[in-house]
C-alpha atoms as a PDB file:
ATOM      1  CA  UNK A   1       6.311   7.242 -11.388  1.00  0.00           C
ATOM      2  CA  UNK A   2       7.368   9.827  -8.754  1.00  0.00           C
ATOM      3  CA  UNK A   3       6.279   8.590  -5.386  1.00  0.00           C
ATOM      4  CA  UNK A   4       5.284  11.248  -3.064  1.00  0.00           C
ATOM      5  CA  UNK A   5       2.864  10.031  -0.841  1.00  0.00           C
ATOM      6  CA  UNK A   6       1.919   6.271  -0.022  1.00  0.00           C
ATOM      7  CA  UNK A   7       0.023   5.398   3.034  1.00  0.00           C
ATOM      8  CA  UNK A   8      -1.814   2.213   4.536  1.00  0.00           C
ATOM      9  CA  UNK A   9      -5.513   3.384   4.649  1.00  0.00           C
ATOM     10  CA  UNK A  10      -7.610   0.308   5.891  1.00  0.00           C
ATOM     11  CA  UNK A  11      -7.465  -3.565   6.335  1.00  0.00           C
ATOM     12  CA  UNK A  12     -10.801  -4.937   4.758  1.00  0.00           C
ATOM     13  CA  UNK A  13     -12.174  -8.426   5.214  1.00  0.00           C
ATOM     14  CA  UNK A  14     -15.852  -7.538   3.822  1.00  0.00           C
ATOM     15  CA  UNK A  15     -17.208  -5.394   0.527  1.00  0.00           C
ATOM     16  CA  UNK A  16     -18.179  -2.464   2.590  1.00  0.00           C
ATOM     17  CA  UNK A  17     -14.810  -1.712   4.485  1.00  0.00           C
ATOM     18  CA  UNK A  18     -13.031  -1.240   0.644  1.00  0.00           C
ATOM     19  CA  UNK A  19     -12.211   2.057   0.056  1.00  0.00           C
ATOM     20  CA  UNK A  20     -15.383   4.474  -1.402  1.00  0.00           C
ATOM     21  CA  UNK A  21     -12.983   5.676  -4.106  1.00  0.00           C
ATOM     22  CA  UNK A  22     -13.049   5.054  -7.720  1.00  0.00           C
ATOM     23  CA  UNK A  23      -8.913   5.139  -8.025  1.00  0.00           C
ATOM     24  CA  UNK A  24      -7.410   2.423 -10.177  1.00  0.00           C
ATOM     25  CA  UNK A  25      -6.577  -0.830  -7.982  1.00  0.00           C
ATOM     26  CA  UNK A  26      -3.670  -3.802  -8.591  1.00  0.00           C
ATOM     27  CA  UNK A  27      -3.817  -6.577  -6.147  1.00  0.00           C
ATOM     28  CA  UNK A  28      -0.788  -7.930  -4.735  1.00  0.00           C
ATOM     29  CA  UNK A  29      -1.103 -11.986  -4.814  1.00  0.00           C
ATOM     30  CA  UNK A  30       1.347 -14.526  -4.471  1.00  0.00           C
ATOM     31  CA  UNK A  31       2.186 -17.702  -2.213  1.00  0.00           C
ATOM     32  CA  UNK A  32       3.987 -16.396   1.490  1.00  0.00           C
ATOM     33  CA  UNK A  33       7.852 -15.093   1.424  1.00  0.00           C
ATOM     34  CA  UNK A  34       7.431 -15.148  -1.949  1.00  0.00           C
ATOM     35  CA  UNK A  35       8.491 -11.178  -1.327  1.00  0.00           C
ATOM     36  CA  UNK A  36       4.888  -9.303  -1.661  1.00  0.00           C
ATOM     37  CA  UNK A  37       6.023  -7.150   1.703  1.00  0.00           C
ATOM     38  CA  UNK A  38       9.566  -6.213  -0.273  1.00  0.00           C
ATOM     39  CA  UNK A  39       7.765  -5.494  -3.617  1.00  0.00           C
ATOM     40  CA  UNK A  40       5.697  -3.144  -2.222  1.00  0.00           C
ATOM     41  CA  UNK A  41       8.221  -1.323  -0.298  1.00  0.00           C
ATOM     42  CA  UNK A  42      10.765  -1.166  -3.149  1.00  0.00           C
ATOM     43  CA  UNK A  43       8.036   0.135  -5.517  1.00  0.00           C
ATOM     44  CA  UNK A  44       7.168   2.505  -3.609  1.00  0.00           C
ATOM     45  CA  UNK A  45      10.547   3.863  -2.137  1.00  0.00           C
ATOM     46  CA  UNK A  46       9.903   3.036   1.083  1.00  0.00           C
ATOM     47  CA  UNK A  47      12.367   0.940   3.848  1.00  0.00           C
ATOM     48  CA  UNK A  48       9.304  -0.270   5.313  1.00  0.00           C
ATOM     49  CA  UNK A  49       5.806   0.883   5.100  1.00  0.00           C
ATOM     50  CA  UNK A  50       4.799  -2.832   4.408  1.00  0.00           C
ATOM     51  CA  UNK A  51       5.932  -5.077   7.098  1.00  0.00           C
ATOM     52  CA  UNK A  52       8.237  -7.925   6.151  1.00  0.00           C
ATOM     53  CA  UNK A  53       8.036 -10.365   8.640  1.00  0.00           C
ATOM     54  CA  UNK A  54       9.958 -13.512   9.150  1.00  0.00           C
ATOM     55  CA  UNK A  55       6.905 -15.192   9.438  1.00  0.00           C
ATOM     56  CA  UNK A  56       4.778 -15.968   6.832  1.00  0.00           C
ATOM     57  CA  UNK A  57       1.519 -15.885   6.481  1.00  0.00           C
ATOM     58  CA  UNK A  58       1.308 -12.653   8.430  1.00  0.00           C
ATOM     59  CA  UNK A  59      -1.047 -10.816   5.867  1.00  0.00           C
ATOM     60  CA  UNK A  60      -4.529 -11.702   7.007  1.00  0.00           C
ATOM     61  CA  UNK A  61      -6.933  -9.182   5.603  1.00  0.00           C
ATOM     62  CA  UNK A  62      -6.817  -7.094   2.066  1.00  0.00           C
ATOM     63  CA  UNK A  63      -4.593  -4.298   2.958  1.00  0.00           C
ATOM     64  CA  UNK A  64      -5.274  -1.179   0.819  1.00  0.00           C
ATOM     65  CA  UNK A  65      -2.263   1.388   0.046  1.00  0.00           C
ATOM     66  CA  UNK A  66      -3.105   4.830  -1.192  1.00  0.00           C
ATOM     67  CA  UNK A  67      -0.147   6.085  -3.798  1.00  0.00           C
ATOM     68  CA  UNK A  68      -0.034   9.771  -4.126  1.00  0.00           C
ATOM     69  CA  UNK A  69      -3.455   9.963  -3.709  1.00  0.00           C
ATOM     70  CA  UNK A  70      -3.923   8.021  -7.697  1.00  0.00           C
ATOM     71  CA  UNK A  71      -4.375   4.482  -6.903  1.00  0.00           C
ATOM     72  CA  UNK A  72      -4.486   1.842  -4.656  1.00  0.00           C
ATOM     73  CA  UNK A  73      -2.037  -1.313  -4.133  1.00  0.00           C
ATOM     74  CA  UNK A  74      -4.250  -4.163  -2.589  1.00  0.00           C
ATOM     75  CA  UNK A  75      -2.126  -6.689  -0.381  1.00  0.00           C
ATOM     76  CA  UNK A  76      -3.999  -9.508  -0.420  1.00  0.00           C
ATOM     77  CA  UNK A  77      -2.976 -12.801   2.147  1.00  0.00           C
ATOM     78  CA  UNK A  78      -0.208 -14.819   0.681  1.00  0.00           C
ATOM     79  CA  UNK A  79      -1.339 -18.737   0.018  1.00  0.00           C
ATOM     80  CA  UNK A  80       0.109 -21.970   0.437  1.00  0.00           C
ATOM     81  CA  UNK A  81       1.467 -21.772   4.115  1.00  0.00           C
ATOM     82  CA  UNK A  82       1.016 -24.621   6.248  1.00  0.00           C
ATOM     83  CA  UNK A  83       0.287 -23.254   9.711  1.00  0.00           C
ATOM     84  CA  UNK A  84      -3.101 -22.111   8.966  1.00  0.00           C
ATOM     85  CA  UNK A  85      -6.435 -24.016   9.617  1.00  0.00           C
ATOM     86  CA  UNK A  86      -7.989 -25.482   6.684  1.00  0.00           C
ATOM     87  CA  UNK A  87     -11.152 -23.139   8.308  1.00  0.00           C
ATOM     88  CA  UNK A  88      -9.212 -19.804   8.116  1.00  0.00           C
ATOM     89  CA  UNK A  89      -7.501 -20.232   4.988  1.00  0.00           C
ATOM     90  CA  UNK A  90     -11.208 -21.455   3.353  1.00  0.00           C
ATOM     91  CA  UNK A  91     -12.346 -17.715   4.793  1.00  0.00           C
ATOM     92  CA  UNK A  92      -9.027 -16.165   3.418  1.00  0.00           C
ATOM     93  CA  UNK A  93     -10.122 -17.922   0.114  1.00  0.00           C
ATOM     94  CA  UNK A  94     -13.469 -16.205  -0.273  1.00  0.00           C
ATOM     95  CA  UNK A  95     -12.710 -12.738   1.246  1.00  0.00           C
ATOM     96  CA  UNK A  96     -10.359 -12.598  -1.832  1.00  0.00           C
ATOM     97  CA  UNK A  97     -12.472 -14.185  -4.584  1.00  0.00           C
ATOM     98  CA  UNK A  98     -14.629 -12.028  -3.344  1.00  0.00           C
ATOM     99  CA  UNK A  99     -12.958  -8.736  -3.774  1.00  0.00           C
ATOM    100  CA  UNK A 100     -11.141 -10.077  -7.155  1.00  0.00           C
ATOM    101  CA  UNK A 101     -14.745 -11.300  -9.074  1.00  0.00           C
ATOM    102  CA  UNK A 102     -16.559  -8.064  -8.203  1.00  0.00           C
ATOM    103  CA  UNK A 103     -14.158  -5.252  -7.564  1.00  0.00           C
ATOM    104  CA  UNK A 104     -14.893  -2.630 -10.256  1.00  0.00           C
ATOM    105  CA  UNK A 105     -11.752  -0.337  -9.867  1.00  0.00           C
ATOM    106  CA  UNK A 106      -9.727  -3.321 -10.212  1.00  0.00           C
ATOM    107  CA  UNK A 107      -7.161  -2.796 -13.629  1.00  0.00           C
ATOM    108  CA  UNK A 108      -4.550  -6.033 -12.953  1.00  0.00           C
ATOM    109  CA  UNK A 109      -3.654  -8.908 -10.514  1.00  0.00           C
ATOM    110  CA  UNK A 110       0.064  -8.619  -9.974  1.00  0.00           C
ATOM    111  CA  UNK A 111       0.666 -12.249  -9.382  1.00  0.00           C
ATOM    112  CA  UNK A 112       4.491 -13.028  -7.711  1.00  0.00           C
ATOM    113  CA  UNK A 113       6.515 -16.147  -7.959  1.00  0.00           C
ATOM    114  CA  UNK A 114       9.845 -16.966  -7.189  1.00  0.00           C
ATOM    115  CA  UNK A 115      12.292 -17.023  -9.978  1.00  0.00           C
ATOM    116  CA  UNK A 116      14.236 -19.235  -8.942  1.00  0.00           C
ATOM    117  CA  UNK A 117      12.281 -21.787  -8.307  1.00  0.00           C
ATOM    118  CA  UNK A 118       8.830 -23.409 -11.229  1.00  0.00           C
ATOM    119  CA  UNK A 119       5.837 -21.732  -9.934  1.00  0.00           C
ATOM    120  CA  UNK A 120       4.128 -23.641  -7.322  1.00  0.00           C
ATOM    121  CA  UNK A 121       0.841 -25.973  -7.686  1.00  0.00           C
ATOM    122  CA  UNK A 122      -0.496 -22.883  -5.596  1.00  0.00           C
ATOM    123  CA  UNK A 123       0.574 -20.353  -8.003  1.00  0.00           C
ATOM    124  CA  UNK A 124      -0.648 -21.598 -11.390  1.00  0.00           C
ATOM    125  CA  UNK A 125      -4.146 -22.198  -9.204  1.00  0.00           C
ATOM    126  CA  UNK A 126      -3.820 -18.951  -8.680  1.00  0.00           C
ATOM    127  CA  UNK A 127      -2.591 -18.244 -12.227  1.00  0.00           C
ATOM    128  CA  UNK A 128      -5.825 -20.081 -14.121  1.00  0.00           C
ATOM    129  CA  UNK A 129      -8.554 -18.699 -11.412  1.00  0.00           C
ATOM    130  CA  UNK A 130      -7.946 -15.405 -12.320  1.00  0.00           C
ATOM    131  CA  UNK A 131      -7.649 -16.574 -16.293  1.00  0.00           C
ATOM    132  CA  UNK A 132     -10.815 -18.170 -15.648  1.00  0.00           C
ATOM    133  CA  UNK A 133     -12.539 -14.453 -14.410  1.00  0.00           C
ATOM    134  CA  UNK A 134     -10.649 -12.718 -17.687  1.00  0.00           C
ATOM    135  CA  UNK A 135      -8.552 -10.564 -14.691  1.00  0.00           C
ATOM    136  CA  UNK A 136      -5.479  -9.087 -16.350  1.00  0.00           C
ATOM    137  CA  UNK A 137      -2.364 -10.347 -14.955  1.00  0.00           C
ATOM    138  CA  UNK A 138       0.785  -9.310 -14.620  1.00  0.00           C
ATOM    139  CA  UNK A 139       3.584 -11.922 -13.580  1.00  0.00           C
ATOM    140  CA  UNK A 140       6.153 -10.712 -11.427  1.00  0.00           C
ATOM    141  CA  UNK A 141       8.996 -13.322 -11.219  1.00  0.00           C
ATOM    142  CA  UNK A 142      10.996 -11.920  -7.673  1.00  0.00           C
ATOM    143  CA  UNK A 143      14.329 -12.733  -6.392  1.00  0.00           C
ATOM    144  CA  UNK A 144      16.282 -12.119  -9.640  1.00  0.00           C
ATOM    145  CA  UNK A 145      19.421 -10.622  -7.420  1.00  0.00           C
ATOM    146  CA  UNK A 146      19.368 -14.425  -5.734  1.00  0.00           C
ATOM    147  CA  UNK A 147      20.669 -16.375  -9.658  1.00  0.00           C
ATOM    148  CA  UNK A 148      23.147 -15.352 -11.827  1.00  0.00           C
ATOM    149  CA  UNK A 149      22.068 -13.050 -14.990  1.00  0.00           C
ATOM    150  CA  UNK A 150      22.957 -15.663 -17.115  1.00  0.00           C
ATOM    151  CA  UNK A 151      20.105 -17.774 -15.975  1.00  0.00           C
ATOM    152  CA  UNK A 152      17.512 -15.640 -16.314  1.00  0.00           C
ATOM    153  CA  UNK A 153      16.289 -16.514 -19.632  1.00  0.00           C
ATOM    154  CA  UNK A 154      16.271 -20.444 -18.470  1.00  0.00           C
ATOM    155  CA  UNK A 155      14.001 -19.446 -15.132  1.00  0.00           C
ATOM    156  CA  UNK A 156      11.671 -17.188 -17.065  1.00  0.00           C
ATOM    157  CA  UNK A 157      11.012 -19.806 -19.437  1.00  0.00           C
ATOM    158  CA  UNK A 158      10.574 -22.152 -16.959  1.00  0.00           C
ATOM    159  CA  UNK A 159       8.018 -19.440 -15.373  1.00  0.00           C
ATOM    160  CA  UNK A 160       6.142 -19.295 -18.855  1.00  0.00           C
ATOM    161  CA  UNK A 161       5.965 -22.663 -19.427  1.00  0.00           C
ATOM    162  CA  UNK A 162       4.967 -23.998 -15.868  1.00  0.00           C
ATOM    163  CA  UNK A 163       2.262 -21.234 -15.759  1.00  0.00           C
ATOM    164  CA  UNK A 164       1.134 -22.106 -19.808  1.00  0.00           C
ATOM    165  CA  UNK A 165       1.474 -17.964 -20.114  1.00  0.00           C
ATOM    166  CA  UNK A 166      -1.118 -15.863 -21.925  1.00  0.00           C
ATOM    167  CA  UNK A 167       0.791 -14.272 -24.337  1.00  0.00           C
ATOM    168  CA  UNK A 168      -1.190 -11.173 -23.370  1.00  0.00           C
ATOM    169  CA  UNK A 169       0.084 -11.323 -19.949  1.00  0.00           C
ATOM    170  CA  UNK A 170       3.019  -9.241 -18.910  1.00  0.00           C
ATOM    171  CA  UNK A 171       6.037 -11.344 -16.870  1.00  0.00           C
ATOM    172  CA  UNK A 172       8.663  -9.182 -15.544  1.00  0.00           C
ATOM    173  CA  UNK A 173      12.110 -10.128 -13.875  1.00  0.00           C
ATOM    174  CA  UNK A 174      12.188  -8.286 -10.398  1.00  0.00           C
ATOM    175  CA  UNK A 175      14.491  -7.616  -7.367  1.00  0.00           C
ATOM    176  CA  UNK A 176      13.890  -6.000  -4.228  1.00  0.00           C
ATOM    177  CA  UNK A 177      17.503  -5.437  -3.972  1.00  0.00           C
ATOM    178  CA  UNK A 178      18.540  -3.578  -6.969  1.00  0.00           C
ATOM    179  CA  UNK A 179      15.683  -2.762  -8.676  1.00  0.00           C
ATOM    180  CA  UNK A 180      15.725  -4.571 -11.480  1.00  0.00           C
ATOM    181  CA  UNK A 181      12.330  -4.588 -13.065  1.00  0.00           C
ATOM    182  CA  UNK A 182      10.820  -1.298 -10.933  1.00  0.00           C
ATOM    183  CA  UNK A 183      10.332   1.228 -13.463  1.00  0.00           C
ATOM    184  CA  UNK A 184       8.543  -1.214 -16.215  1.00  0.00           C
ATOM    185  CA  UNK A 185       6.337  -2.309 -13.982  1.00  0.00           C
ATOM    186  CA  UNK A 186       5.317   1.342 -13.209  1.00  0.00           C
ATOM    187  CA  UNK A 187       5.391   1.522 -16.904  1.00  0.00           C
ATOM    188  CA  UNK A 188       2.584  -0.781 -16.969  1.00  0.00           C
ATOM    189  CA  UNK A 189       0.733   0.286 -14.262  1.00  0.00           C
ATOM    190  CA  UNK A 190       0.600   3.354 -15.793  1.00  0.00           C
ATOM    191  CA  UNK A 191      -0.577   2.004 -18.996  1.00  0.00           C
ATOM    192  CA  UNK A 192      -3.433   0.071 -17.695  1.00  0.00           C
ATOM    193  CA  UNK A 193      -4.377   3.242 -15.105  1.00  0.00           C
ATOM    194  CA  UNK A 194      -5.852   5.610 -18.444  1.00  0.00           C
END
């Protein structure tokens, strides 16, 4: 897909701050510095329209981005990161089971782990919750540029396994860096946007 306009258009914490729009949606979830901030900016050709900070956990409300006026990407907080209270990341919890259980536009969770590394205890939670509401998912294994090519194969079947993959789901090798991955992703965003 040709990018030609992408723009932050609001940070909602509550049902009636989403967007009034019925544009297709993908969610954005994955643990903190897992590289959500990079994702986005790389999909959408941009140095830095999504802030990558070196601190994680920065992501604090469901932050909508309208792409060429066709769909939304929804950035939703990054999980497992220790500095938050118990009471905040509890709120963080519902505001996104809440938009993820009853969001209508929603067409696929874009879950990311970190390739080189077995998805966290975090990310098959993640992984089975949204199994458990039959949301489409589609993996996104980041940091490909970070191992040699030669152990790709060996990390995404360590991805599959760790996760117990739906065959159905989608798992893509990704990097921020070179590309790798961009244009089948768009590919399947595409797919799932008819």
């Amino acid at each position: 897909m040709k990018i030609t306009s992408a723009e932050i258009v609001i940070s909602a914490v509550r049902p009636n701050q989403y967007p009034e729009t019925a544009l297709p949606e993908f969610a954005l979830a994955g643990r903190s510095n897992v590289g959500k901030s990079s994702f986005i900016n790389k999909m959408l050709g941009r140095k830095s329209l999504a802030r990558i900070s070196s601190k994680p956990g920065k992501t604090q409300t469901l932050n909508f981005y309208l792409i060429n006026e066709k769909l939304h990407f929804v950035d939703v907080p990054g999980y497992g990161y220790a500095k938050v209270s118990k009471k905040e990341r509890e709120a963080w919890g519902k505001m996104i089971e809440t938009y993820l259980t009853s969001r209508e536009q929603l067409r696929a969770v874009v879950l990311l782990t970190d390739v080189r590394h077995p998805p966290t205890a975090d990310d098959l939670m993640m992984y089975e919750f949204l199994k458990h509401y039959g949301l489409r998912c589609i993996i996104i294994a980041t940091k490909a540029d970070k191992i040699p090519k030669s152990k790709w194969q060996k990390h995404l079947k360590t991805t599959r396994e760790t996760l117990n993959l739906d065959p159905e789901d989608h798992l893509i090798l990704f990097s921020s860096e070179t590309g790798l991955g961009r244009d089948q992703v768009w590919k399947i965003f595409e797919s799932y946007m008819v």
